[in-house]
Protein backbone atom coordinates (compact mmCIF):
# COMPACT_ATOMS: atom_id res chain seq x y z
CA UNK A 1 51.96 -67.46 -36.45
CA UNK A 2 55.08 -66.19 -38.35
CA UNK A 3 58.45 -67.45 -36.24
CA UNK A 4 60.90 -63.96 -36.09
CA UNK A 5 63.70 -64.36 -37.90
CA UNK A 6 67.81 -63.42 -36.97
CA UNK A 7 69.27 -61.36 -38.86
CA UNK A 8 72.98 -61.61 -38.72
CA UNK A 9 75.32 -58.27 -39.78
CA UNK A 10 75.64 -58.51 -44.11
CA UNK A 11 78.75 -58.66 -44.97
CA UNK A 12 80.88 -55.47 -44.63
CA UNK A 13 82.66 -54.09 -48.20
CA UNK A 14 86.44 -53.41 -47.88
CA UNK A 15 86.37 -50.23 -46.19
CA UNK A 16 82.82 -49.89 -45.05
CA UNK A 17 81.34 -50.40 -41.39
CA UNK A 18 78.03 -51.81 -40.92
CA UNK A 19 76.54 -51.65 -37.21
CA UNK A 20 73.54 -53.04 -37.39
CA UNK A 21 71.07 -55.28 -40.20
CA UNK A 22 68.44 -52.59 -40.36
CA UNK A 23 68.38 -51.40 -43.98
CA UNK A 24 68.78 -48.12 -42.76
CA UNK A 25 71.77 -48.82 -41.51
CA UNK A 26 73.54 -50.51 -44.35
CA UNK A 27 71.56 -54.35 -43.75
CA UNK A 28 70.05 -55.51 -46.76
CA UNK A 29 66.16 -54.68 -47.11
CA UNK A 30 63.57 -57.36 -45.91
CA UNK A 31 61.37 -56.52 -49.32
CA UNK A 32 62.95 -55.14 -52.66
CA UNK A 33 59.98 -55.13 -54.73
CA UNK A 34 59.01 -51.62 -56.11
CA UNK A 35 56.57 -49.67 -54.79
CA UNK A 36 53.00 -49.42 -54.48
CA UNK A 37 52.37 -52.39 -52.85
CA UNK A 38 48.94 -51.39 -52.85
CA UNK A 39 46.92 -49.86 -55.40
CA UNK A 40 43.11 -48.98 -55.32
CA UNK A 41 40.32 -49.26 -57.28
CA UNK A 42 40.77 -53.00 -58.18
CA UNK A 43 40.47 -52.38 -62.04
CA UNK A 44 39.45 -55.76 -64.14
CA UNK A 45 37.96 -56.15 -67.68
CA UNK A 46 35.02 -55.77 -65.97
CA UNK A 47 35.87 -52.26 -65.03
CA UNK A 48 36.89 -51.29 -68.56
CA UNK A 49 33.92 -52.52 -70.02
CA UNK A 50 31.88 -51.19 -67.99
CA UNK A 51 33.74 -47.89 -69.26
CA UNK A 52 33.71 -48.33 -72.26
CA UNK A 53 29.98 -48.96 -72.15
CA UNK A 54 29.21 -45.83 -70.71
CA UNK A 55 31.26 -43.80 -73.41
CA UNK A 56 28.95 -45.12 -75.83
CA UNK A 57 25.55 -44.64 -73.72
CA UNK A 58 26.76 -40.68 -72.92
CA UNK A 59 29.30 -38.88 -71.13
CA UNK A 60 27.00 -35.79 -70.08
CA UNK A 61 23.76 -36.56 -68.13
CA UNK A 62 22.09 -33.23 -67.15
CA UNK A 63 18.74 -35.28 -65.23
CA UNK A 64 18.95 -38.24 -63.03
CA UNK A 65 18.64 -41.02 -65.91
CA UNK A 66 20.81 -43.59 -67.51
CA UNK A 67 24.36 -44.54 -64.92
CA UNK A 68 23.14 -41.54 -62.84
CA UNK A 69 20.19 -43.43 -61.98
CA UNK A 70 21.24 -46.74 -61.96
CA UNK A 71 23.59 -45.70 -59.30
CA UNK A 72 21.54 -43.76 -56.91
CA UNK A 73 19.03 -46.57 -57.33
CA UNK A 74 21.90 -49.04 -56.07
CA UNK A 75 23.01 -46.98 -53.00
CA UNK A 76 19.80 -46.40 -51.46
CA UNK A 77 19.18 -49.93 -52.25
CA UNK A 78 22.68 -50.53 -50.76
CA UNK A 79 22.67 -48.67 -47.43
CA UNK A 80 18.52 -48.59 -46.93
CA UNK A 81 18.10 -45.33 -47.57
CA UNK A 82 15.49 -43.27 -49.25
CA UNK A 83 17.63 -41.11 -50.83
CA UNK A 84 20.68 -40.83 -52.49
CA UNK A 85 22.20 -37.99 -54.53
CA UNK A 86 25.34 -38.22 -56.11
CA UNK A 87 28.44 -35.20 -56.47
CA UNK A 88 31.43 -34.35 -58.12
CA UNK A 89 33.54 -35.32 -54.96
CA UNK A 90 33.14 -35.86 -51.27
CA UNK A 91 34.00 -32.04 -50.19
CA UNK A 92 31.28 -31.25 -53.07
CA UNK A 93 28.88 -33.94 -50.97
CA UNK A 94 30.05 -32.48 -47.36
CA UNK A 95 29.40 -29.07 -48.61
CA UNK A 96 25.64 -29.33 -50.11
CA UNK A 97 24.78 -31.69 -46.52
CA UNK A 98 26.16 -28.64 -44.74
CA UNK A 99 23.96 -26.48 -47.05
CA UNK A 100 20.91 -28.37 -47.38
CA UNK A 101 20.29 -28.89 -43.59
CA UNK A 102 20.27 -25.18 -43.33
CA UNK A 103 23.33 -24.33 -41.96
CA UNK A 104 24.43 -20.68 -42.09
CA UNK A 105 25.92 -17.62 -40.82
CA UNK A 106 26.00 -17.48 -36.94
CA UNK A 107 25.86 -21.15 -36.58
CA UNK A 108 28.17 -23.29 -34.85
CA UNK A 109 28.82 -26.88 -35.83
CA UNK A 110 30.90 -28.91 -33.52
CA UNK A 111 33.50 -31.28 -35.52
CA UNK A 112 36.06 -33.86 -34.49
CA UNK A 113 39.83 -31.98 -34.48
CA UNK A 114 41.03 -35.43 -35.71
CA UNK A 115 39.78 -35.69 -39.28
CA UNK A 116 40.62 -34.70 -42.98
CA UNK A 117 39.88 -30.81 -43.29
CA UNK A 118 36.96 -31.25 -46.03
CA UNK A 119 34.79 -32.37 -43.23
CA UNK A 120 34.61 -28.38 -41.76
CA UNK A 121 36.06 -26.53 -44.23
CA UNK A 122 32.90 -26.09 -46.22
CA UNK A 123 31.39 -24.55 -42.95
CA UNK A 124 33.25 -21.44 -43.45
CA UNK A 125 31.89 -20.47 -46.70
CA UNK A 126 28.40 -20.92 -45.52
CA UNK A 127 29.62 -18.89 -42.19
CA UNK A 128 29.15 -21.03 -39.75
CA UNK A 129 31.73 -21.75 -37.16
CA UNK A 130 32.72 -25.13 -37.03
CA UNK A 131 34.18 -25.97 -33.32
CA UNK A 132 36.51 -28.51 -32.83
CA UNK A 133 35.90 -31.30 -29.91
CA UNK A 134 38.58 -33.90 -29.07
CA UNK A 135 38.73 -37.56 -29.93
CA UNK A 136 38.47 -41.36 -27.72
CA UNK A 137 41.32 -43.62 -28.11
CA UNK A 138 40.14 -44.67 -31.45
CA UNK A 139 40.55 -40.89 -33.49
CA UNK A 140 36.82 -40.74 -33.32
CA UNK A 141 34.54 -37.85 -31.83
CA UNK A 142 34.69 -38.03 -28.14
CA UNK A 143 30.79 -38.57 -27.06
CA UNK A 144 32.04 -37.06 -23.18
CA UNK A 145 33.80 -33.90 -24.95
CA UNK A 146 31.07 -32.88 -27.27
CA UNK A 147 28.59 -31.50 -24.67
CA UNK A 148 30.80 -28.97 -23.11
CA UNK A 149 31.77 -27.43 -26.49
CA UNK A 150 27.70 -27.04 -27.13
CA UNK A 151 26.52 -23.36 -26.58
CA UNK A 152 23.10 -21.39 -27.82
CA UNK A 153 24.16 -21.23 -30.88
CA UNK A 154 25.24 -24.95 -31.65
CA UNK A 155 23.15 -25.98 -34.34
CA UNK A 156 24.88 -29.43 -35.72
CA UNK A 157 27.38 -32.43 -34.74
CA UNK A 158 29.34 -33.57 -37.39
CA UNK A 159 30.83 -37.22 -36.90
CA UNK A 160 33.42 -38.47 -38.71
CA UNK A 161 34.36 -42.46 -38.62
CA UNK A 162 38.09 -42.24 -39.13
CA UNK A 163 40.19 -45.42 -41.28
CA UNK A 164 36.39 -46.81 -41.39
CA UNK A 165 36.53 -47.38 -37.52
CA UNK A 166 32.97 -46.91 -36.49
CA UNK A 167 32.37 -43.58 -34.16
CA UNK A 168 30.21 -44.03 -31.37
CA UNK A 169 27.73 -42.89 -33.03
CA UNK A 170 24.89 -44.00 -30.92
CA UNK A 171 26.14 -42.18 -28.00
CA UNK A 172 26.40 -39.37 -30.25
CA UNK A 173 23.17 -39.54 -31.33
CA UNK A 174 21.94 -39.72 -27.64
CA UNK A 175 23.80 -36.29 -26.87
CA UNK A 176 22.67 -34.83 -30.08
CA UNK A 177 18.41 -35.73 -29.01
CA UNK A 178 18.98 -34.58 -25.78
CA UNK A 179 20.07 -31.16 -27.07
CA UNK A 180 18.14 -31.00 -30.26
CA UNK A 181 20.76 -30.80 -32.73
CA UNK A 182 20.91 -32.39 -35.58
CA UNK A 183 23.70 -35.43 -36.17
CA UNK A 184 25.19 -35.16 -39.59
CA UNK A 185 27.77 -38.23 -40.70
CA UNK A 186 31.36 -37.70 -42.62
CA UNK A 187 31.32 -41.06 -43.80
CA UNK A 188 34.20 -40.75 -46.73
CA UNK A 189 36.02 -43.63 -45.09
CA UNK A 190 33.62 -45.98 -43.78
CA UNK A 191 31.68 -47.53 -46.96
CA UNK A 192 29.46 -50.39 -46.05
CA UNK A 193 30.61 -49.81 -41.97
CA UNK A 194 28.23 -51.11 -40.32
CA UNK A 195 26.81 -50.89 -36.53
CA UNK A 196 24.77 -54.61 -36.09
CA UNK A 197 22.37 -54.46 -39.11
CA UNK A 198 22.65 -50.65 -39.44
CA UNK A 199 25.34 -49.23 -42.05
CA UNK A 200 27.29 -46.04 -41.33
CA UNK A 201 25.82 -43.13 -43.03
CA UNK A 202 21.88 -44.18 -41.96
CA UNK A 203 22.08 -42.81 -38.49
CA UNK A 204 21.75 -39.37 -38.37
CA UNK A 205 20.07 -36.50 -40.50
CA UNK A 206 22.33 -37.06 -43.82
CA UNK A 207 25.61 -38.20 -44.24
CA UNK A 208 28.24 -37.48 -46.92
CA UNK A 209 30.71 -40.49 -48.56
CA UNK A 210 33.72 -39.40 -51.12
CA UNK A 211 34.30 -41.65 -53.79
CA UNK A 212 37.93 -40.57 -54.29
CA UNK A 213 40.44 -42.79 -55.21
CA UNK A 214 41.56 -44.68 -52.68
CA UNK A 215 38.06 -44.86 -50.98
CA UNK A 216 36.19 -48.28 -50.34
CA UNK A 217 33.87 -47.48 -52.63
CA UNK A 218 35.92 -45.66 -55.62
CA UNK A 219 34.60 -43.42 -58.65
CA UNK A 220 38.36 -42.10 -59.28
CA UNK A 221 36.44 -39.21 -58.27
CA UNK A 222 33.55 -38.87 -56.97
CA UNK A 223 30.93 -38.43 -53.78
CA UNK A 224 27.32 -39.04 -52.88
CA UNK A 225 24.78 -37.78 -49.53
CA UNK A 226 22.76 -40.25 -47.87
CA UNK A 227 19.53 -38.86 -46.31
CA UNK A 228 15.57 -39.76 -45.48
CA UNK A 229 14.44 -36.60 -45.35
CA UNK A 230 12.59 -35.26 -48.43
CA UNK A 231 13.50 -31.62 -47.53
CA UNK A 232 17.20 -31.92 -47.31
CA UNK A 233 16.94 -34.13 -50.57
CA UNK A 234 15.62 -31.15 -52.58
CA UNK A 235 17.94 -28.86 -50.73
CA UNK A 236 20.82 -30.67 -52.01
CA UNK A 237 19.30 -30.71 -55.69
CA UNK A 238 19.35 -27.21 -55.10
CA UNK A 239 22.52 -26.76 -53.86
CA UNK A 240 24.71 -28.55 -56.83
CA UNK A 241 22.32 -30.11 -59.16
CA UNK A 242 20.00 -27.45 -60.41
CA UNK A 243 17.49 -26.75 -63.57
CA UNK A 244 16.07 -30.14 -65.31
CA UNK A 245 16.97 -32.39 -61.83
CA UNK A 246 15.29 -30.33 -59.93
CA UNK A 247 12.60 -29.15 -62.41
CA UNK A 248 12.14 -32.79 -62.59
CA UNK A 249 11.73 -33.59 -58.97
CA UNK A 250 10.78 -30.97 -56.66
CA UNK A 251 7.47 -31.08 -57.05
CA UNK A 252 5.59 -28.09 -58.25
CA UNK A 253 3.49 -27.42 -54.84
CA UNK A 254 6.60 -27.10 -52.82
CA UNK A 255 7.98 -23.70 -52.38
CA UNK A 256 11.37 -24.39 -53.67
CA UNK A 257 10.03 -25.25 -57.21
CA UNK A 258 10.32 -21.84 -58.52
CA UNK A 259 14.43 -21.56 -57.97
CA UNK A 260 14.34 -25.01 -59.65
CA UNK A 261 15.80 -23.64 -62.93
CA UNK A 262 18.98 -21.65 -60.73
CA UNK A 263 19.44 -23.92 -57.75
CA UNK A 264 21.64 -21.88 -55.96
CA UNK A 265 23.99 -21.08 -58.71
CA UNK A 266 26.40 -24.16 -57.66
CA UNK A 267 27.74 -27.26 -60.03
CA UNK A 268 28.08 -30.42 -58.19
CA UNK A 269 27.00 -32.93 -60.55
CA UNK A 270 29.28 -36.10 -60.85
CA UNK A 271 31.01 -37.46 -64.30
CA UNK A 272 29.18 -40.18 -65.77
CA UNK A 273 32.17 -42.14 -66.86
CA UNK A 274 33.14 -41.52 -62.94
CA UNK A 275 29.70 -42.74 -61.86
CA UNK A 276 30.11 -46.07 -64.43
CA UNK A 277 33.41 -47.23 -62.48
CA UNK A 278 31.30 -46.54 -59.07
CA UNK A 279 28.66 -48.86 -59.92
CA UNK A 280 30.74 -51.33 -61.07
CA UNK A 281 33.12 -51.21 -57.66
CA UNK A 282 29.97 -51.20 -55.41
CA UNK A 283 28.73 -54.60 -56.67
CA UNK A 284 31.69 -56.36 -55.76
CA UNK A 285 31.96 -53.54 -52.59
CA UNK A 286 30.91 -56.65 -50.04
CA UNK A 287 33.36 -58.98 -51.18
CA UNK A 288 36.18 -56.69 -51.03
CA UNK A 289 35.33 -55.91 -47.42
CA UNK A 290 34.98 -59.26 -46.45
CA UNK A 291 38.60 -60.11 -47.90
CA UNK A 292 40.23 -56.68 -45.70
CA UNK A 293 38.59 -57.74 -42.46
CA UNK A 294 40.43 -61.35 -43.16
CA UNK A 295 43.46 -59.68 -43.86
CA UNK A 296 43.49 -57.61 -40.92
CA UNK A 297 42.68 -60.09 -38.43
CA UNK A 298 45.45 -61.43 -39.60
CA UNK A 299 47.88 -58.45 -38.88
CA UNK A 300 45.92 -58.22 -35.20
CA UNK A 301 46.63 -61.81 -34.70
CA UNK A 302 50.13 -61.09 -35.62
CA UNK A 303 51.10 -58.26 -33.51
CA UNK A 304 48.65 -57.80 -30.71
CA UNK A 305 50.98 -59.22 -28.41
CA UNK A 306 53.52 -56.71 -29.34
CA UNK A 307 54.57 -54.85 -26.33
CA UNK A 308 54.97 -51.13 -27.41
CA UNK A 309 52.32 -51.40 -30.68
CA UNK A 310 48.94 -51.20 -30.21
CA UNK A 311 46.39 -51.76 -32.82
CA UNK A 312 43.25 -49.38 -33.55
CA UNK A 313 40.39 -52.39 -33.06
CA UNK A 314 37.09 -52.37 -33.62
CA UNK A 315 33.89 -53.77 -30.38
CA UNK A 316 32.58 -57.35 -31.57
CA UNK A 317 29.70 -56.06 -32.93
CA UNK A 318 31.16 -53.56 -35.81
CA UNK A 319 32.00 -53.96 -38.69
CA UNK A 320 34.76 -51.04 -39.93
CA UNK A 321 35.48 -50.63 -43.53
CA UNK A 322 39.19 -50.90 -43.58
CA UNK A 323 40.03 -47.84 -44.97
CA UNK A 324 43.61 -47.73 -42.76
CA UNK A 325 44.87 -49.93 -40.23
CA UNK A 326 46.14 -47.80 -37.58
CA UNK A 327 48.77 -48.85 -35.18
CA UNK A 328 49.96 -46.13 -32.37
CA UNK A 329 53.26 -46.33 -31.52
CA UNK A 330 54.91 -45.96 -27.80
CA UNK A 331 58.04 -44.48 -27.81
CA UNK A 332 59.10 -44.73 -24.44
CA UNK A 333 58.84 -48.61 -24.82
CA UNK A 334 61.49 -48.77 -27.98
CA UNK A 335 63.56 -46.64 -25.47
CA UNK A 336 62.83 -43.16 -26.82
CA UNK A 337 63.43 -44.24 -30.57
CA UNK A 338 61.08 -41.35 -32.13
CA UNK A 339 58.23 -42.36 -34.56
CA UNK A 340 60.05 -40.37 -37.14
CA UNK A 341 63.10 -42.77 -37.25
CA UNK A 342 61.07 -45.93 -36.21
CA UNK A 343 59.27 -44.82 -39.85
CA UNK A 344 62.29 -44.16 -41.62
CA UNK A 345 63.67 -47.45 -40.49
CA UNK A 346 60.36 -49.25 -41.88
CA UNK A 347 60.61 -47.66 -45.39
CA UNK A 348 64.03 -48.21 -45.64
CA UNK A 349 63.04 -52.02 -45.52
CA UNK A 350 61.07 -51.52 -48.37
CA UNK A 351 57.67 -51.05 -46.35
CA UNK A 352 56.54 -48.23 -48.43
CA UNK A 353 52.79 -48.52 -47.68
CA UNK A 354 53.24 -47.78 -44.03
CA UNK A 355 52.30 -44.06 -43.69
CA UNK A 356 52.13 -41.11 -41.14
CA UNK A 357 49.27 -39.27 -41.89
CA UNK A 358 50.00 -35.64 -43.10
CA UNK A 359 46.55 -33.49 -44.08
CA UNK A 360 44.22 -35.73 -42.31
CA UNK A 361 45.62 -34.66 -38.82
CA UNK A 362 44.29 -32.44 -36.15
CA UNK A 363 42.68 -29.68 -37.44
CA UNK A 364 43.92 -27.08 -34.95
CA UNK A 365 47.53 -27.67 -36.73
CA UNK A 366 46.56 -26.14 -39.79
CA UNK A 367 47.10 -22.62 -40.55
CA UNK A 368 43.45 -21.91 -42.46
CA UNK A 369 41.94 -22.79 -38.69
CA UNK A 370 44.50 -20.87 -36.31
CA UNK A 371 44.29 -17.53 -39.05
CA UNK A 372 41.67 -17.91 -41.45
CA UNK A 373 41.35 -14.09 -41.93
CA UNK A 374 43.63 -13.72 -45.06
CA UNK A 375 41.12 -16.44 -47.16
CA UNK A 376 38.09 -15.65 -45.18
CA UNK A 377 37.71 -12.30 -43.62
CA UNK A 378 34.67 -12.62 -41.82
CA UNK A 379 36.51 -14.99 -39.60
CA UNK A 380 39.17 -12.47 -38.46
CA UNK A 381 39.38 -12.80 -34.65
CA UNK A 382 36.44 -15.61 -34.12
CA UNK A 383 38.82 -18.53 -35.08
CA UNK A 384 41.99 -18.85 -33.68
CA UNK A 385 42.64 -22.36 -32.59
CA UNK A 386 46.50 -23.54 -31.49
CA UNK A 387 49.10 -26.05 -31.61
CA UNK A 388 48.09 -28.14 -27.72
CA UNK A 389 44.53 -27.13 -27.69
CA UNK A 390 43.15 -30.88 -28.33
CA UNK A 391 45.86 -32.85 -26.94
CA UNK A 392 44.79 -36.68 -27.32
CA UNK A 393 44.22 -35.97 -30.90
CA UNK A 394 47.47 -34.05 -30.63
CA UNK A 395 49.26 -37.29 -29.55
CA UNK A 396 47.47 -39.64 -31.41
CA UNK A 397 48.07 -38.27 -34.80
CA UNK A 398 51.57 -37.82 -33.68
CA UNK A 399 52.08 -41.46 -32.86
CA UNK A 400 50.36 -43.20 -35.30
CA UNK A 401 51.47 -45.45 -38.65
CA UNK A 402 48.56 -46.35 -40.98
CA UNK A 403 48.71 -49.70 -43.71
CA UNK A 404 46.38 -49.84 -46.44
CA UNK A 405 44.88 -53.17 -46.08
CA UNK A 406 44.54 -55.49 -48.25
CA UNK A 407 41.77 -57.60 -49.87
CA UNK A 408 43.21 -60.82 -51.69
CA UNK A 409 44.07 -63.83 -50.24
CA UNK A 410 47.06 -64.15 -52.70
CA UNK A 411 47.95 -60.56 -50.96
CA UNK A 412 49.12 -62.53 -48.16
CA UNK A 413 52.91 -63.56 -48.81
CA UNK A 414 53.10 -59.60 -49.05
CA UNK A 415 51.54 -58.74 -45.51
CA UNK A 416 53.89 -61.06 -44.00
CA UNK A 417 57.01 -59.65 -45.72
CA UNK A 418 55.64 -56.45 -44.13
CA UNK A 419 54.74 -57.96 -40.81
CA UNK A 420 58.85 -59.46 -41.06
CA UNK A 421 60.33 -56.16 -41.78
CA UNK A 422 57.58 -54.76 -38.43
CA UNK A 423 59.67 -57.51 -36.39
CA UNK A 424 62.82 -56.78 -37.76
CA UNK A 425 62.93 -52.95 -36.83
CA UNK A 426 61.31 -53.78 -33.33
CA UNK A 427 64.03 -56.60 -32.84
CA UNK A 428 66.63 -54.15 -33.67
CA UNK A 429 65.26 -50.70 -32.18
CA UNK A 430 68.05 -49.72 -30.02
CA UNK A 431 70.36 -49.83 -32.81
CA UNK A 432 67.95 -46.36 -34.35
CA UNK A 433 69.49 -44.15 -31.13
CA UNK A 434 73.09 -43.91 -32.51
């Protein structure tokens, strides 16, 4: 357990008045260290190698052969499913699920209003109406909000597992049976989640995974679908993959072999140097989840006693990936001190990784969902969400600070400096209200 430290007022320059030892306030900063603190893919000769390899095998692959291959092989080995098709990002991925399960105009999809925009945005060009439903305490679809959003024309639920906190997804699941939909997964943050034995991204229909930077699982760029179902795996072929993949696999008998050589006029197809730097990250994937759970146990153990903080947690029998540690904030314990300035004060103290989440926020607070008409006409009228229509994911976005967490154990001394500086600002709240 770390043991708070005083911090007495610094010693005041002829002239200058210092209140308070919050580095915000003239006090000298707990950590001085430049940022990042935290950078992501961990990049080792390995990685260059592995790189390097690939610029010699071939940078274009047109089929699924060679690091294409070896990859897809590897994730459906990975997460136990039958298929896996890889794409040029995640909102590439998100887009061809969408697509390939047959989504279309006069749909409606419902979505969690707490998650990053990709996950519905790629609704709207196939014309379906994606309609937001409000999140549990966790950021994650609400299982007891989704059925009154569900109307006639409902044809999907979309889950997201936000930071890599499991959804409840069985629940979900449950709600989507009952009313024959299908369950579709935006998995970008939760690589190798798992429920028990079951990963994130095997429970419903398909399921979608970005590979962008900061992801778990990192191609720089990147994104894959996940699905069992042999008709949504040529459907995505189709979507973003086209001529000798799918001349290749859809078999001639099926009636989608004769648009084989067109698809459906759409580029998806993921870089193989990109691809290279995914394989090598997802066989050392498990380890590197292993060493964030350690680490943030260690920040729970820290501060789950701390009256005012309270930490996004996962039920014993999950396993999240870590993509953010989330910690909601309670103003009216730290006596009205607003998030904003509790923040400020934290950054100030050299805490650069802690974050407020900007795009990734309710998606009723964007403009492109309260008056899509100017991009998308056809939505003129028939989506006009508002600022205070979902208010717990309202409040939750507002409230929350995210950490990246980290994976080594010789990352440690730095958490702690972090966790200081977290004490520090608490200690020393009431000084933020002058």
């Amino acid at each position: 357990m770390l043991r708070r430290r005083t911090y007495p007022l610094p010693r005041q320059s002829e002239g200058a008045v210092v209140t308070s030892p919050l580095a915000l306030l003239g006090g000298p900063p707990v950590i001085s260290e430049a940022a990042p603190h935290f950078s992501w893919p961990p990049l080792t000769e390995e990685t260059s190698i592995a790189i390097l390899d690939q610029l010699d095998e071939g940078i274009s692959i047109y089929d699924r052969s060679g690091v294409i291959a070896r990859l897809e092989d590897a994730l459906q080995h990975y997460f136990g499913a039958r298929y896996a098709i890889l794409a040029s990002s995640g909102t590439a991925a998100l887009y061809s699920m969408h697509a390939a399960c047959g989504i279309g105009p006069g749909d409606e999809v419902i979505v969690p209003a707490y998650t990053f925009f990709a996950t519905a945005t790629p609704l709207l060009h196939l014309g379906a109406t994606p309609v937001l439903a409000d999140c549990d305490t966790n950021g994650n679809l609400d299982p007891i909000d989704v059925p009154r959003r569900i109307t006639e024309r409902t044809k999907a639920i979309v889950v997201t597992h936000m930071w890599g906190m499991p959804a409840q997804i069985r629940r979900l699941k449950t709600v989507a049976d009952a009313f024959g939909l299908l369950l579709l997964e935006d998995a970008s943050h939760a690589h190798g989640a798992s429920i028990g034995e079951k990963k994130l991204g095997t429970f419903g229909q398909a399921a979608a995974f970005s590979m962008n930077g900061p992801k778990p699982l990192s191609a720089g760029e990147g994104g894959f679908i996940l699905t069992d179902d042999e008709q949504v795996y040529h459907r995505v072929l189709l979507h973003g993959q086209y001529n000798r993949r799918c001349r290749n696999e859809i078999p001639a008998h099926s009636d989608l072999s004769r648009y084989a050589v067109t698809g459906m006029g759409l580029k998806h197809r993921i870089h193989p140097l990109a691809a290279a730097l995914a394989l090598e990250q997802l066989s050392h994937l498990d380890d590197y989840l292993a060493g964030r759970h350690r680490i943030a146990e260690h920040i729970h153990d820290e501060l789950q006693r701390e009256p005012g903080l309270t930490i996004t947690w996962h039920e014993p029998h999950t396993r999240p990936a870590w993509y953010g540690l989330t910690i909601l904030y309670d103003s009216e314990f730290f006596d009205d001190v607003p998030v904003e300035r509790f923040h400020a004060a934290l950054q100030a103290e050299g805490c650069h990784e802690f974050d407020r989440p900007g795009s990734t926020c309710p998606l009723n607070l964007l403009p492109l969902f309260q008056e899509p008409g100017p991009l998308f006409p056809a939505f003129t009228g028939k989506l006009a969400y508002a600022a205070g229509d979902y208010p717990r994911a309202e409040e939750l976005h507002h409230t929350t600070l995210k950490l990246p967490v980290w994976h080594r154990d010789e990352d440690l001394p730095l958490v702690d400096r972090y966790i200081e500086a977290l004490y520090k600002v608490i200690t020393h709240h009431a000084d933020l209200k002058g």
